[in-house]
C-alpha atoms as a PDB file:
ATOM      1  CA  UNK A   1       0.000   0.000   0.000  1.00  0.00           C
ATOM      2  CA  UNK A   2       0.894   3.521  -1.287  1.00  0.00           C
ATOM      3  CA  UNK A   3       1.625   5.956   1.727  1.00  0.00           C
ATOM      4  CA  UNK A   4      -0.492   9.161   0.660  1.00  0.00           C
ATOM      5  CA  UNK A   5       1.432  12.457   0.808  1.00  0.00           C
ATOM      6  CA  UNK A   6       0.325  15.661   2.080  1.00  0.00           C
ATOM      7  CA  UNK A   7       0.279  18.363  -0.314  1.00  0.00           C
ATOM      8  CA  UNK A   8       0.034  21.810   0.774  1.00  0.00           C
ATOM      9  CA  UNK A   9      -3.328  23.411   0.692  1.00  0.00           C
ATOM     10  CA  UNK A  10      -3.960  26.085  -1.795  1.00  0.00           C
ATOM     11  CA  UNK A  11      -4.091  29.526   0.988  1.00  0.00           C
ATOM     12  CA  UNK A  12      -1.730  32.018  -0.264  1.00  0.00           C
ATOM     13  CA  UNK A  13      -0.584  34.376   3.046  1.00  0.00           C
ATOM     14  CA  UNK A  14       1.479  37.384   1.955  1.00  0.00           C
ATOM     15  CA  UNK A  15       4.191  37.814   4.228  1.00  0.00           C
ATOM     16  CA  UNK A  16       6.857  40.842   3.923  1.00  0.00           C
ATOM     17  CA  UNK A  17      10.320  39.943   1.897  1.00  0.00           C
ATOM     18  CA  UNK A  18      12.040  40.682   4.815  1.00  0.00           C
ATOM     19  CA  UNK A  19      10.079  37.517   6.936  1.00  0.00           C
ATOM     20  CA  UNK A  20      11.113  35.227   3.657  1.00  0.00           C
ATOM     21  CA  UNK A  21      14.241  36.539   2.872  1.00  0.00           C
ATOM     22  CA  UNK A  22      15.318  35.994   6.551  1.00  0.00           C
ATOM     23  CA  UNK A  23      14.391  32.258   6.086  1.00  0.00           C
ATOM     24  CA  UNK A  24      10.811  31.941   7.522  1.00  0.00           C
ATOM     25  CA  UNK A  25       9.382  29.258   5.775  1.00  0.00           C
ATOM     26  CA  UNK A  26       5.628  28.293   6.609  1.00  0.00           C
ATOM     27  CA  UNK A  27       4.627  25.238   5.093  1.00  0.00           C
ATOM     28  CA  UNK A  28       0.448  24.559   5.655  1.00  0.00           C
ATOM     29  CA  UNK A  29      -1.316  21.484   5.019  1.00  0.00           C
ATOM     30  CA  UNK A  30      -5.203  20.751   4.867  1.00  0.00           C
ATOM     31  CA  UNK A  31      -6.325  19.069   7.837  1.00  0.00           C
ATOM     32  CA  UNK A  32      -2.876  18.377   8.883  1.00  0.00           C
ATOM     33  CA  UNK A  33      -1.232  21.102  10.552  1.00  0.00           C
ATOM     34  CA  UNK A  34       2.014  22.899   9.588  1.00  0.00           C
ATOM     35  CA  UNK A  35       5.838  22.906  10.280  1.00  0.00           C
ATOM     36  CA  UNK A  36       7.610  26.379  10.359  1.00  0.00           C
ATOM     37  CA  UNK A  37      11.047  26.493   9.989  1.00  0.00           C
ATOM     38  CA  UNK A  38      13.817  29.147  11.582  1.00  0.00           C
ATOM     39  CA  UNK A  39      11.847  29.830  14.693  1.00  0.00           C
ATOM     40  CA  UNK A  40      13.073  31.396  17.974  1.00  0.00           C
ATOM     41  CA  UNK A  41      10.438  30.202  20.543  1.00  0.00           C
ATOM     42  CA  UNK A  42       6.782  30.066  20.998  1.00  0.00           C
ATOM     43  CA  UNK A  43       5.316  33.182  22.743  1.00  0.00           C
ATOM     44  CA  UNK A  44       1.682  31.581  23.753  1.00  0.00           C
ATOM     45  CA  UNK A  45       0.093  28.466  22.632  1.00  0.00           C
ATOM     46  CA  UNK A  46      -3.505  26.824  23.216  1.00  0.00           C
ATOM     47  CA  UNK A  47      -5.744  25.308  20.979  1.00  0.00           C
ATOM     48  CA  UNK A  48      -6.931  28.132  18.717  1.00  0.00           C
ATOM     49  CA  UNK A  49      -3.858  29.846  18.579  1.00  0.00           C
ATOM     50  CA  UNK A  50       0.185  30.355  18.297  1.00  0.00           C
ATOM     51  CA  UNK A  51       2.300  33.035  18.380  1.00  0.00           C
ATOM     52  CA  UNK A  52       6.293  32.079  17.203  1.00  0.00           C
ATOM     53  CA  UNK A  53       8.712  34.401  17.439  1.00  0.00           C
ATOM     54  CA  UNK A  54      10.971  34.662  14.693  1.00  0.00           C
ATOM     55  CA  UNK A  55      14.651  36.829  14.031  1.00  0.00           C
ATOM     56  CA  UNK A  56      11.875  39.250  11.881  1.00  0.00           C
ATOM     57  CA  UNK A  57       9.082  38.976  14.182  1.00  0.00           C
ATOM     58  CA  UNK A  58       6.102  37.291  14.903  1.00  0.00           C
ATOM     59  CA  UNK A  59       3.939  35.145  13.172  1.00  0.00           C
ATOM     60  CA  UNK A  60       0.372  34.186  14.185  1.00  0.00           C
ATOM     61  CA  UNK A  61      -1.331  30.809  13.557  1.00  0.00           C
ATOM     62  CA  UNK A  62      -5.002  30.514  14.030  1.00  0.00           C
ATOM     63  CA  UNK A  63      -7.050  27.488  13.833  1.00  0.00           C
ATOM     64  CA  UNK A  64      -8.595  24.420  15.519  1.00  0.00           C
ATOM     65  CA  UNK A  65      -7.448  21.678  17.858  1.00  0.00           C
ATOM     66  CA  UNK A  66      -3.505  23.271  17.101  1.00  0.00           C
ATOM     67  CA  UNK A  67      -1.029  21.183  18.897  1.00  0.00           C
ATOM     68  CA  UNK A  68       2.679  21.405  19.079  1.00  0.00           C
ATOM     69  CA  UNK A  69       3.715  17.928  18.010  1.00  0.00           C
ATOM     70  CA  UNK A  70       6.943  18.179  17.493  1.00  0.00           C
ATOM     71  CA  UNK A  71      10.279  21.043  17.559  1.00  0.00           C
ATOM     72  CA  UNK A  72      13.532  21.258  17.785  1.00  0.00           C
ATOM     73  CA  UNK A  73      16.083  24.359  18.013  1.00  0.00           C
ATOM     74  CA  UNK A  74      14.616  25.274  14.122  1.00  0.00           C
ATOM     75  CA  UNK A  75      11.496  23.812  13.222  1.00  0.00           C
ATOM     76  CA  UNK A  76       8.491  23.539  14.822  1.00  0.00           C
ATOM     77  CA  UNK A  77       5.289  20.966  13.595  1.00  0.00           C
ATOM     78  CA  UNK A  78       2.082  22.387  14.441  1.00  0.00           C
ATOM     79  CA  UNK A  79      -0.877  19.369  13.981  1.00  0.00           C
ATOM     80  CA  UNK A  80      -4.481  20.433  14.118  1.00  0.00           C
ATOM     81  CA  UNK A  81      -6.647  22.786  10.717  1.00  0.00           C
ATOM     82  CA  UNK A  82      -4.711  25.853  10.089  1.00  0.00           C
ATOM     83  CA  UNK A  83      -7.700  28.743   9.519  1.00  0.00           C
ATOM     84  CA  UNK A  84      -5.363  31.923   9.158  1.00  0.00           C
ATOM     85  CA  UNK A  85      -1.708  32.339   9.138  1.00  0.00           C
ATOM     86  CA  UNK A  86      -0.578  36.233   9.589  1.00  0.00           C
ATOM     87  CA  UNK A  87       2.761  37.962  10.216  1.00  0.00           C
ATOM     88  CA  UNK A  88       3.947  40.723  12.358  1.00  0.00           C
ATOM     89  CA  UNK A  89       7.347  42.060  11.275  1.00  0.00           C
ATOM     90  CA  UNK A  90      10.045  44.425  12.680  1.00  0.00           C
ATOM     91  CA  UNK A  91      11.780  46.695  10.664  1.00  0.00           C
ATOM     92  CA  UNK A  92      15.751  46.254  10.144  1.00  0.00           C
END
């Protein structure tokens, strides 16, 4: 049997250059969560919602049942239905 792979749902979020070209990367999946790579820490967490701070500020996830599942000193995986995905930035 096949293992099915997640593909990335079809949101677009518009995020400044300066988040991307500092290395935030946000990868969302339907239904499945996310993983969010070059974080700092997590500034709150519970179910509907995470803030991450990041080296150019910080990014919101809202949703349902969001859970940290997994991190490590870079990337975080976030389980539960991503809803809205917005970023905060600071200015160099």
């Amino acid at each position: 049997m096949k293992k099915k792979r997640k593909k990335p749902c079809r949101k677009e979020y518009d995020f400044s250059p300066k988040a991307i070209n500092e290395g935030v990367l946000v990868y969302i999946y339907d239904e499945a969560g996310c993983i969010v790579r070059n974080y700092f820490s997590v500034f709150f967490y519970s179910e509907n919602m995470i803030l991450i701070e990041t080296k150019r500020g910080r990014l919101a996830l809202r949703g349902k049942n969001l859970l940290i599942a997994q991190s490590d000193c870079t990337d975080i995986k976030i389980t539960g239905k991503v809803e809205a995905c917005e970023f905060s930035g600071r200015e160099a």
